[in-house]
PDB file of N, CA and C in Angstrom:
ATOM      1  N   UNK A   1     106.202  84.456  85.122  1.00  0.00           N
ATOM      2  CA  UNK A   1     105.158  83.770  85.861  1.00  0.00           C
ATOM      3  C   UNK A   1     104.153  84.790  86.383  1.00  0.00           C
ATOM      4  N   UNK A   2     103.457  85.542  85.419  1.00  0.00           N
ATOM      5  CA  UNK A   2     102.459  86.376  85.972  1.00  0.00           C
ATOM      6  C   UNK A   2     101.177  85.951  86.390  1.00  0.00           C
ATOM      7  N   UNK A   3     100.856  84.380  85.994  1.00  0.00           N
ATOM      8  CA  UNK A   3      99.244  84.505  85.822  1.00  0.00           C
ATOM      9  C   UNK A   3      99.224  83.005  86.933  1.00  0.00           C
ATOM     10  N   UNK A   4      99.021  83.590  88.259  1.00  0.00           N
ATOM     11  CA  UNK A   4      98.765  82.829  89.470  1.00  0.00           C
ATOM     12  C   UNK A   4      97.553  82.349  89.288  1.00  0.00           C
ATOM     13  N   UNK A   5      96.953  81.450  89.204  1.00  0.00           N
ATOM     14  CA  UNK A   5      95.825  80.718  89.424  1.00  0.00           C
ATOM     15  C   UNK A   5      95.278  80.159  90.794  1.00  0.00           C
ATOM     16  N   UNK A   6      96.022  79.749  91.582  1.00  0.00           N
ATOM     17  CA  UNK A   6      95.300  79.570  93.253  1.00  0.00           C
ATOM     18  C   UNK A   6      96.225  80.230  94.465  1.00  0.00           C
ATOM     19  N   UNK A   7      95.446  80.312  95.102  1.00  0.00           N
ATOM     20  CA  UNK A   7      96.567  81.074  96.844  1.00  0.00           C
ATOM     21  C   UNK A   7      97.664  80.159  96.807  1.00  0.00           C
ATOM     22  N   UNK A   8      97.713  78.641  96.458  1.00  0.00           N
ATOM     23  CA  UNK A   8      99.017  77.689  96.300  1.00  0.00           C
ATOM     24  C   UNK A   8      99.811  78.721  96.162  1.00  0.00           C
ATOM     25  N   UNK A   9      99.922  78.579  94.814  1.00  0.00           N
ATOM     26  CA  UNK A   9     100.617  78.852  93.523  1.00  0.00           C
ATOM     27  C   UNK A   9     101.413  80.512  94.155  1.00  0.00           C
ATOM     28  N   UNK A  10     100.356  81.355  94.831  1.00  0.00           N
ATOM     29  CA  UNK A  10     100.611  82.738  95.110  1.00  0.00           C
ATOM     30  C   UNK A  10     101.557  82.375  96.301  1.00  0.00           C
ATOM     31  N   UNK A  11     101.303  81.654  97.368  1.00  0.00           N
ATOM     32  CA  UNK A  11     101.893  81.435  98.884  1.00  0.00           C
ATOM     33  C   UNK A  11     103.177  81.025  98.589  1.00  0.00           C
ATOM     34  N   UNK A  12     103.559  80.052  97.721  1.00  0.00           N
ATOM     35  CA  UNK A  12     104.567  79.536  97.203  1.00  0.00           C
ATOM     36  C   UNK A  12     105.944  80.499  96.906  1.00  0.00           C
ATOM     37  N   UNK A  13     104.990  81.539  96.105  1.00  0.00           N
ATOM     38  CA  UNK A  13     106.244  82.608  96.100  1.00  0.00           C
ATOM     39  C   UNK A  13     107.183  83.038  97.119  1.00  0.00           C
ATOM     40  N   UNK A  14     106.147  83.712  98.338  1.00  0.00           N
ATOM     41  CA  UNK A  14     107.846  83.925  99.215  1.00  0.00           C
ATOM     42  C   UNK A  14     107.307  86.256  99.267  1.00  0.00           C
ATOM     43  N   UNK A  15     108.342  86.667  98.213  1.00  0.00           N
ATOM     44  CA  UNK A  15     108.035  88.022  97.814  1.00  0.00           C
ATOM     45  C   UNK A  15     107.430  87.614  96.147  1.00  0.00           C
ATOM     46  N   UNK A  16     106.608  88.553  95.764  1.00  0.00           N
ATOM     47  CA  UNK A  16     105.490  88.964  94.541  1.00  0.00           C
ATOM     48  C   UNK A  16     106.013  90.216  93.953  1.00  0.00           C
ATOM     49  N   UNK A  17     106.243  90.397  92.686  1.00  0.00           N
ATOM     50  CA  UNK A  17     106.452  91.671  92.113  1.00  0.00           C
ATOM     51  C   UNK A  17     104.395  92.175  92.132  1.00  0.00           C
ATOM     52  N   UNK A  18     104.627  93.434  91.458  1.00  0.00           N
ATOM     53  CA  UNK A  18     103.201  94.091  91.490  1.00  0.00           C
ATOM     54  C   UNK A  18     102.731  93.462  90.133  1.00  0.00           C
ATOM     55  N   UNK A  19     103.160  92.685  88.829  1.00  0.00           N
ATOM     56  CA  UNK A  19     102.296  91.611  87.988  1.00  0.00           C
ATOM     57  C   UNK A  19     101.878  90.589  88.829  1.00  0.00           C
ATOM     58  N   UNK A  20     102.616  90.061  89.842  1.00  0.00           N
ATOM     59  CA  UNK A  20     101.919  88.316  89.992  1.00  0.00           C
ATOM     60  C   UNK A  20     100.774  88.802  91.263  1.00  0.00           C
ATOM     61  N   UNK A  21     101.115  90.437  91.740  1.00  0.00           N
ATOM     62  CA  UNK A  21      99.698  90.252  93.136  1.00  0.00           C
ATOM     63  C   UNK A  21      99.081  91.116  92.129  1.00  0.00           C
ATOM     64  N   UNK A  22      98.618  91.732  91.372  1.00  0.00           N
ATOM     65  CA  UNK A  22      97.155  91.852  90.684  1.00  0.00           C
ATOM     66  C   UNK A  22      96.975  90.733  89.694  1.00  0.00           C
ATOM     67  N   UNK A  23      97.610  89.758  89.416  1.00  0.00           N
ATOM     68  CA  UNK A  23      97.358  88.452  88.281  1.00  0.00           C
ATOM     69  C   UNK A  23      96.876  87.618  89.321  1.00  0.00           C
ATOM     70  N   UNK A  24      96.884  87.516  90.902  1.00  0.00           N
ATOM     71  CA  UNK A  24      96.131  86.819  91.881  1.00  0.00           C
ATOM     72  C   UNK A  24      95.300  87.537  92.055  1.00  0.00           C
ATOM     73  N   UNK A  25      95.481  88.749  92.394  1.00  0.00           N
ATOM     74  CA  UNK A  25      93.902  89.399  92.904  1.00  0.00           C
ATOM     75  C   UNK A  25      92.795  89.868  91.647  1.00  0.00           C
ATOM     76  N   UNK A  26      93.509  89.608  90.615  1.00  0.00           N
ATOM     77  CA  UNK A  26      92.205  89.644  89.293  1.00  0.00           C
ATOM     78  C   UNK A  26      91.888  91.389  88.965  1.00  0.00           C
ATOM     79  N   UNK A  27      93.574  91.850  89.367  1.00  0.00           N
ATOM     80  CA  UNK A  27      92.839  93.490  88.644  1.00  0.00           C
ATOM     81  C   UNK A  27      94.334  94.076  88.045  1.00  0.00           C
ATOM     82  N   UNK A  28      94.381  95.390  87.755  1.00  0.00           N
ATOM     83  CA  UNK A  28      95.513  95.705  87.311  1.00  0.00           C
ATOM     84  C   UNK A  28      96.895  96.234  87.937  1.00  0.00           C
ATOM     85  N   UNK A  29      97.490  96.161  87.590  1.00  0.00           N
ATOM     86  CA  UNK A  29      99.050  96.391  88.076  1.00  0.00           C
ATOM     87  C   UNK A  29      98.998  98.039  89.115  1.00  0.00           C
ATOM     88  N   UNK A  30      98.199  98.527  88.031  1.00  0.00           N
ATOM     89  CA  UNK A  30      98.019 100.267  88.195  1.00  0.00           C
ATOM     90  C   UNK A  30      97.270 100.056  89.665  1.00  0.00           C
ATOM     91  N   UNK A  31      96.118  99.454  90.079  1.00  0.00           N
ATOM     92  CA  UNK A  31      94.871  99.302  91.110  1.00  0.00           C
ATOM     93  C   UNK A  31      96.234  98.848  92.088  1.00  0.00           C
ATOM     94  N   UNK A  32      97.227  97.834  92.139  1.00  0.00           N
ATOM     95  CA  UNK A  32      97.720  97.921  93.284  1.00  0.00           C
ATOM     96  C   UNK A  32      98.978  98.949  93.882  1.00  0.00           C
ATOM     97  N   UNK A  33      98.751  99.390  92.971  1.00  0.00           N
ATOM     98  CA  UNK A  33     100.054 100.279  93.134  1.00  0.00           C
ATOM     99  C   UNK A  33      99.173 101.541  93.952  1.00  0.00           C
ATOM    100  N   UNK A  34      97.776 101.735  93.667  1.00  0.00           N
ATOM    101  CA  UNK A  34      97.025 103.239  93.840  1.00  0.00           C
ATOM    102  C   UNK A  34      96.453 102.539  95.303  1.00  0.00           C
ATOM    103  N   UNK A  35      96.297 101.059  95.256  1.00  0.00           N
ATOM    104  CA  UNK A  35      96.164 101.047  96.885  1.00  0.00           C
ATOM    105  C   UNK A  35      97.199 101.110  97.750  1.00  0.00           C
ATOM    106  N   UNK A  36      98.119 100.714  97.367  1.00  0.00           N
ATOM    107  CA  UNK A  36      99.839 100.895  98.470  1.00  0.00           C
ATOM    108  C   UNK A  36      99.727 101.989  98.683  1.00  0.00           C
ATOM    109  N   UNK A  37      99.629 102.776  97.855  1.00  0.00           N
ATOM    110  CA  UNK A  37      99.910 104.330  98.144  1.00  0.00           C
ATOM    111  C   UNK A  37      99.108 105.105  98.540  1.00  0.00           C
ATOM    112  N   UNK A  38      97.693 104.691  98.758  1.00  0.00           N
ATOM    113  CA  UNK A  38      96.507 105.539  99.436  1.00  0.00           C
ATOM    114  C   UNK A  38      96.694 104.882 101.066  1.00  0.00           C
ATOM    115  N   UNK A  39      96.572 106.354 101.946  1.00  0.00           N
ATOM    116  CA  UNK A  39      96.828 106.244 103.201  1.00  0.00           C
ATOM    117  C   UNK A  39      95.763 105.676 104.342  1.00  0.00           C
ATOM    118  N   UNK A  40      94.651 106.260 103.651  1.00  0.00           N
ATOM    119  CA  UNK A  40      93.393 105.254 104.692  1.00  0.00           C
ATOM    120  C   UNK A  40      93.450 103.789 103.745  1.00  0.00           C
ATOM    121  N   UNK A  41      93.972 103.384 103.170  1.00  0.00           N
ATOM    122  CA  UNK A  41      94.027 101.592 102.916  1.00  0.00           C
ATOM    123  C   UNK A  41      94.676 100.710 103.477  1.00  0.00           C
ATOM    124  N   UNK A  42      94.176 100.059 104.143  1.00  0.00           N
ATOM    125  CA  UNK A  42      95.044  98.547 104.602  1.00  0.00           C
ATOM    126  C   UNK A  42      95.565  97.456 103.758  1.00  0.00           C
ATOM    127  N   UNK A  43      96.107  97.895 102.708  1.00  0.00           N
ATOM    128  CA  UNK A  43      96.435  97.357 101.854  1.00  0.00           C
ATOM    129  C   UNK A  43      98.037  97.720 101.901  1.00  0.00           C
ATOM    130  N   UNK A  44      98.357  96.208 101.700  1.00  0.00           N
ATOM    131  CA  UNK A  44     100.267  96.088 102.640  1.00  0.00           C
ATOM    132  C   UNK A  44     101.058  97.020 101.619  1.00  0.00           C
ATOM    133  N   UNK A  45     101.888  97.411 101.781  1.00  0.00           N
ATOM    134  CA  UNK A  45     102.988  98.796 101.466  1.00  0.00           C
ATOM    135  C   UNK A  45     103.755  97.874 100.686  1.00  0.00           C
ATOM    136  N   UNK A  46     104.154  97.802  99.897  1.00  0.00           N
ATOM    137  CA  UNK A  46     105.410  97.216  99.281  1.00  0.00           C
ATOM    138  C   UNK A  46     106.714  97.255  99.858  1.00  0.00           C
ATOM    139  N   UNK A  47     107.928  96.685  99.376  1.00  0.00           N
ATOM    140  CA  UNK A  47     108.926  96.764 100.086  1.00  0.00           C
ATOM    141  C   UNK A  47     110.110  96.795  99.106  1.00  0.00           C
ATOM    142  N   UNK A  48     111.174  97.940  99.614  1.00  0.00           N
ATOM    143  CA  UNK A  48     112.209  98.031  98.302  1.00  0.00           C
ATOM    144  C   UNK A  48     113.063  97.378  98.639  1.00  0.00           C
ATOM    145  N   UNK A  49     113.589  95.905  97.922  1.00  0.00           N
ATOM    146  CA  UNK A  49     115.077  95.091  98.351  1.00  0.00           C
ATOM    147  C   UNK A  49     115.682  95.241  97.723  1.00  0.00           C
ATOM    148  N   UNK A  50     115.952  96.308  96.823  1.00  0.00           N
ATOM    149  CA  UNK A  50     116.935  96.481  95.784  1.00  0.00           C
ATOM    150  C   UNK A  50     116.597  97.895  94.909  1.00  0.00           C
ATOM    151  N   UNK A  51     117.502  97.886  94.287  1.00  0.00           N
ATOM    152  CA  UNK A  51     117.130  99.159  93.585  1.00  0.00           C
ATOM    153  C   UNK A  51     116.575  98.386  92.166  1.00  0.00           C
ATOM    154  N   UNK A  52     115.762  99.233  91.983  1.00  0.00           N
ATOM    155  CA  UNK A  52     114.697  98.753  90.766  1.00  0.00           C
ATOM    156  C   UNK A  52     113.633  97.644  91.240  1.00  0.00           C
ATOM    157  N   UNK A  53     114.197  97.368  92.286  1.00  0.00           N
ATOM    158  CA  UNK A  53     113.260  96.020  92.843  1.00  0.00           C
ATOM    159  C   UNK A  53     112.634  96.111  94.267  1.00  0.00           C
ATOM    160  N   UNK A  54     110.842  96.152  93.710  1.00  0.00           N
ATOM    161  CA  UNK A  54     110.172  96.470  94.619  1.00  0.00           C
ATOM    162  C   UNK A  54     108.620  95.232  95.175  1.00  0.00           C
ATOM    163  N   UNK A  55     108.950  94.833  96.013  1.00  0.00           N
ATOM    164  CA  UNK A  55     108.044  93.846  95.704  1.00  0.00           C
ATOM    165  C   UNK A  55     107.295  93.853  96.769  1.00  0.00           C
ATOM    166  N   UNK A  56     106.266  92.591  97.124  1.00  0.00           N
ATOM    167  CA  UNK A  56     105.310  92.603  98.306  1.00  0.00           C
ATOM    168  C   UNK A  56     105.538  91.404  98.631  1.00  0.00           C
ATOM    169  N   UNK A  57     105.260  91.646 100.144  1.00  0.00           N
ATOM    170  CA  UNK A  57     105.523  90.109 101.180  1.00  0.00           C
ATOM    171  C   UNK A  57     103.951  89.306 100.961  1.00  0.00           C
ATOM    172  N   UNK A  58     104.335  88.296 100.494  1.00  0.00           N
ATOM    173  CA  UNK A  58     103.192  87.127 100.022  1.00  0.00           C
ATOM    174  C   UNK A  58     102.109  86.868 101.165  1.00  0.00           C
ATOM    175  N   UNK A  59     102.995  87.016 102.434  1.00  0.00           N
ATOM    176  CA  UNK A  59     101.945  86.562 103.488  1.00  0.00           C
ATOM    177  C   UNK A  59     100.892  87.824 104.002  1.00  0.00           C
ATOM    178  N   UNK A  60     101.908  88.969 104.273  1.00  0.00           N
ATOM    179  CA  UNK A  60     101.318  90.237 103.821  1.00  0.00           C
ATOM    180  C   UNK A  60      99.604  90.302 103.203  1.00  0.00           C
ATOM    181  N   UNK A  61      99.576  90.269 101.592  1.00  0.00           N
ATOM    182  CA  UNK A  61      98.844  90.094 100.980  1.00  0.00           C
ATOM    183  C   UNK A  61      98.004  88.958 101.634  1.00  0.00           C
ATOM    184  N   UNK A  62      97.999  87.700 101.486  1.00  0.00           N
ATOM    185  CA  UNK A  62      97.002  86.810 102.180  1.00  0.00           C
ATOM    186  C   UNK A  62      96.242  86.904 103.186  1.00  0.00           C
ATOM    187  N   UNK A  63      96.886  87.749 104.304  1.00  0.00           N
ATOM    188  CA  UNK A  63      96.693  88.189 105.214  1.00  0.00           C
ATOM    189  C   UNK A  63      95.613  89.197 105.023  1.00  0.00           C
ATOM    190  N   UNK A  64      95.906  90.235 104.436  1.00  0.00           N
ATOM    191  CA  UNK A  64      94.769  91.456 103.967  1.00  0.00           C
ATOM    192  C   UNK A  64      93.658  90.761 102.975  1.00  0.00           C
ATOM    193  N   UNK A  65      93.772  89.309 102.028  1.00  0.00           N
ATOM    194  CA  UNK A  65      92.607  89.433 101.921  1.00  0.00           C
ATOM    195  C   UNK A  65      91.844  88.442 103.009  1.00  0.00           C
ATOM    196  N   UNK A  66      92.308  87.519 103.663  1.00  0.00           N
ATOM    197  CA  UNK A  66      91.523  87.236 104.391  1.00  0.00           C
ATOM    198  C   UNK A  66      91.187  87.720 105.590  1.00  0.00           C
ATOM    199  N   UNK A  67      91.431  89.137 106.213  1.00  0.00           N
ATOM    200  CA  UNK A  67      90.520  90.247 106.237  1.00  0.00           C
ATOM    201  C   UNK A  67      89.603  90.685 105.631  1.00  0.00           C
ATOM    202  N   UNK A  68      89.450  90.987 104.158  1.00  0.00           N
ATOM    203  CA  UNK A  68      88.409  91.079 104.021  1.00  0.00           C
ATOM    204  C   UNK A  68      87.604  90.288 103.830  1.00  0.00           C
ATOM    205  N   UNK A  69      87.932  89.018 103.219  1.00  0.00           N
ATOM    206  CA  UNK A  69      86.838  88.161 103.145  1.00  0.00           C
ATOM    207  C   UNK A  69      85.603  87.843 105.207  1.00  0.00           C
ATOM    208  N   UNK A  70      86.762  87.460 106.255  1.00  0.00           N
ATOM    209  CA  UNK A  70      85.692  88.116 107.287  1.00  0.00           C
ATOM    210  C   UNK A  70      85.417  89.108 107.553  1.00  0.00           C
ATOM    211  N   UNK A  71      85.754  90.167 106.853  1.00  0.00           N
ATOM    212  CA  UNK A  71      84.855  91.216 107.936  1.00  0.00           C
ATOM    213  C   UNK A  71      83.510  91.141 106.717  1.00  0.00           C
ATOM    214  N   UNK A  72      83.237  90.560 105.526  1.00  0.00           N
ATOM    215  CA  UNK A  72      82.458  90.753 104.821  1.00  0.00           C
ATOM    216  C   UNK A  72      81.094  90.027 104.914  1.00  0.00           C
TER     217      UNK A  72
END
């Protein structure tokens, strides 16, 4: 289930691997991984619940973009 089509569909999830939050945010796997890891970004950190398994909190994400959408 990589290819999220509305915030529904994304909110629904719960936790997001790094395919389904750049298949919502419309860029590549690589772009969210280089924002987690850049230190002046407010862009939410991922979270390890397992070994091999690293994912992001859904609300997290929603949260940061509707930050940016107001401060814009």
């Amino acid at each position: 289930m990589h290819n999220i089509k509305s915030a529904d569909d994304f909110s629904d999830l719960g936790w997001a691997t790094v395919n389904q939050v750049a298949s919502y945010l419309n860029c590549h796997a690589d772009t969210i991984w280089r924002w987690s890891r850049h230190p002046e970004n407010t862009f939410p950190r991922p979270r390890k619940l397992a070994a091999r398994c690293t994912r992001w909190k859904v609300s997290e994400i929603l949260e940061w973009e509707a930050a940016l959408l107001a401060a814009a």
